[in-house]
Protein backbone atom coordinates (compact mmCIF):
# COMPACT_ATOMS: atom_id res chain seq x y z
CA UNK A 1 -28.99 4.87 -33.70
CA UNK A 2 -25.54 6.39 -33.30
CA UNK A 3 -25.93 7.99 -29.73
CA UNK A 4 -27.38 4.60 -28.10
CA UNK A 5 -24.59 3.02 -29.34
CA UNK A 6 -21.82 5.16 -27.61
CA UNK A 7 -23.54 5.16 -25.07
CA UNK A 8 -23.60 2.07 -23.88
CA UNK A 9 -19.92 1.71 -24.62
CA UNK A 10 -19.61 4.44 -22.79
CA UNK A 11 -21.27 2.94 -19.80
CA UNK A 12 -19.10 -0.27 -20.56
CA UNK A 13 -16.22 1.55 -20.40
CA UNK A 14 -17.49 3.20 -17.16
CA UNK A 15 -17.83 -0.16 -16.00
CA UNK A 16 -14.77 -1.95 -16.41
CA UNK A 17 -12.85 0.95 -15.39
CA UNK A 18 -14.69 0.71 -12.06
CA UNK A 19 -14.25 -2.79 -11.65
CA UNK A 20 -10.62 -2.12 -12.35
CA UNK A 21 -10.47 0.32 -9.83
CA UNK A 22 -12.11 -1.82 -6.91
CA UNK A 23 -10.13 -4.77 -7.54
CA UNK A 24 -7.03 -2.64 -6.91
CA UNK A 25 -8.49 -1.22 -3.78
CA UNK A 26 -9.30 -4.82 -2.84
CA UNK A 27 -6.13 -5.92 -3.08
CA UNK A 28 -4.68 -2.81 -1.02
CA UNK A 29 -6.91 -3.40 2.01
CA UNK A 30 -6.58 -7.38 1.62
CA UNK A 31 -2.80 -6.65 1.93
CA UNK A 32 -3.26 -4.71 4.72
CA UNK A 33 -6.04 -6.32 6.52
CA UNK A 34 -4.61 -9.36 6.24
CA UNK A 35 -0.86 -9.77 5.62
CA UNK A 36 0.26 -6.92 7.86
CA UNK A 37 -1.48 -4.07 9.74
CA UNK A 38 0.95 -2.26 10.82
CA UNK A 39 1.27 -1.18 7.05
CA UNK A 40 -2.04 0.89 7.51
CA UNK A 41 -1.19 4.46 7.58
CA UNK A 42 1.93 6.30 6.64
CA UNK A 43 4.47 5.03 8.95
CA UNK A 44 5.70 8.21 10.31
CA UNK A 45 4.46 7.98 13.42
CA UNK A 46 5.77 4.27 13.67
CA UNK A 47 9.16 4.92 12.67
CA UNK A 48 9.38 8.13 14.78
CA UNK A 49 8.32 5.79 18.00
CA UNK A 50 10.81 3.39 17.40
CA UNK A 51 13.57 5.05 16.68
CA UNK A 52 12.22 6.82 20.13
CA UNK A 53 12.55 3.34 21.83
CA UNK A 54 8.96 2.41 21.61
CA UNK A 55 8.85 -1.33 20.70
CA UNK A 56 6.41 -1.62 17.57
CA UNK A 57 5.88 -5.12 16.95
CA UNK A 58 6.60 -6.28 13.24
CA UNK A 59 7.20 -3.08 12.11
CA UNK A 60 10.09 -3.90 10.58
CA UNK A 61 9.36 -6.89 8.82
CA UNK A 62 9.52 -8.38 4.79
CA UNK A 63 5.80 -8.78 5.39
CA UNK A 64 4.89 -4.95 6.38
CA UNK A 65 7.34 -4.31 3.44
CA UNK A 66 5.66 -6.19 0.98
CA UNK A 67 2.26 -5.13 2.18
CA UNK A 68 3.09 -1.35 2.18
CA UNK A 69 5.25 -1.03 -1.39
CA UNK A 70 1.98 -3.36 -3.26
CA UNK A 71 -0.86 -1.78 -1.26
CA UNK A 72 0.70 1.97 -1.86
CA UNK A 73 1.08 1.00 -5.81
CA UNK A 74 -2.48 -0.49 -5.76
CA UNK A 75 -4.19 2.57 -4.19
CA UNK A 76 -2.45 5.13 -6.35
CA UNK A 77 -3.00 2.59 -9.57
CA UNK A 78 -6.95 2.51 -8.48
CA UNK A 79 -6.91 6.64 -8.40
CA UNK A 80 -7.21 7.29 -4.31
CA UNK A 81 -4.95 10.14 -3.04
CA UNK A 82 -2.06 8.60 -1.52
CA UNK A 83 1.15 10.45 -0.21
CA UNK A 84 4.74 9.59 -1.14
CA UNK A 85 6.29 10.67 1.68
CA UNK A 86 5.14 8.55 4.65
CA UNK A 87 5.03 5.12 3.08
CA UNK A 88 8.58 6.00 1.66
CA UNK A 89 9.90 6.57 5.14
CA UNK A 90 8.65 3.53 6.31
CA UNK A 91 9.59 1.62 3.22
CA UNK A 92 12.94 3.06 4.05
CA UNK A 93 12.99 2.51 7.28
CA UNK A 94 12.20 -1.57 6.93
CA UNK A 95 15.64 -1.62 4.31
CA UNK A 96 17.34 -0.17 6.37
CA UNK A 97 16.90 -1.77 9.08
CA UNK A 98 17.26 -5.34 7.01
CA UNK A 99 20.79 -4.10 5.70
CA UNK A 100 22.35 -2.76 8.98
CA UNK A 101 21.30 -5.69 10.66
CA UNK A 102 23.03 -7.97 8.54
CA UNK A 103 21.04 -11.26 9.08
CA UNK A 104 18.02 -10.39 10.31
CA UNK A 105 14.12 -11.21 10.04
CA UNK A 106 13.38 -8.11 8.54
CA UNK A 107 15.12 -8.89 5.12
């Protein structure tokens, strides 16, 4: 009586944790898919092309911001493997931009 018990909470739990875990992935591709591809990836490359001259368009934009800092803290909130050094660079790379620019339509 006991053991059928926990385990179907246990495959509740199971569940809901998996549900969790797909809605943030959802929301990380959606963001990414949708709002701003170039956010896909980790943004070295990018940011080592233009800063080689190589036009990227809307790299540097509040909308590949937004989609990178949310998408990177869904993915790492749903449990994938996610590096912190390539999405920071390009995260960096989009403020910066914004504040030496003064006015612009990154920021």
């Amino acid at each position: 009586r006991g053991s059928g018990s926990s385990a179907a909470a246990w495959v509740a739990g199971l569940a809901t944790m998996s549900a969790i875990n797909l809605l943030f992935v959802s929301v990380a591709v959606g963001l990414v898919v949708c709002v701003s591809p170039v956010a896909g990836g980790s943004g070295i490359p990018e940011v080592k092309a233009y800063l080689q001259g190589v036009k990227v368009p809307r790299m540097l934009r509040f909308d590949a911001l937004l989609a990178k800092s949310v998408g990177v803290l869904c993915a790492v909130a749903s449990g994938l493997v996610v590096g912190k050094e390539g999405p920071m660079i390009h995260i960096g790379a989009i403020i910066a931009a914004g504040v030496s620019q003064g006015s612009s339509k990154s920021l």
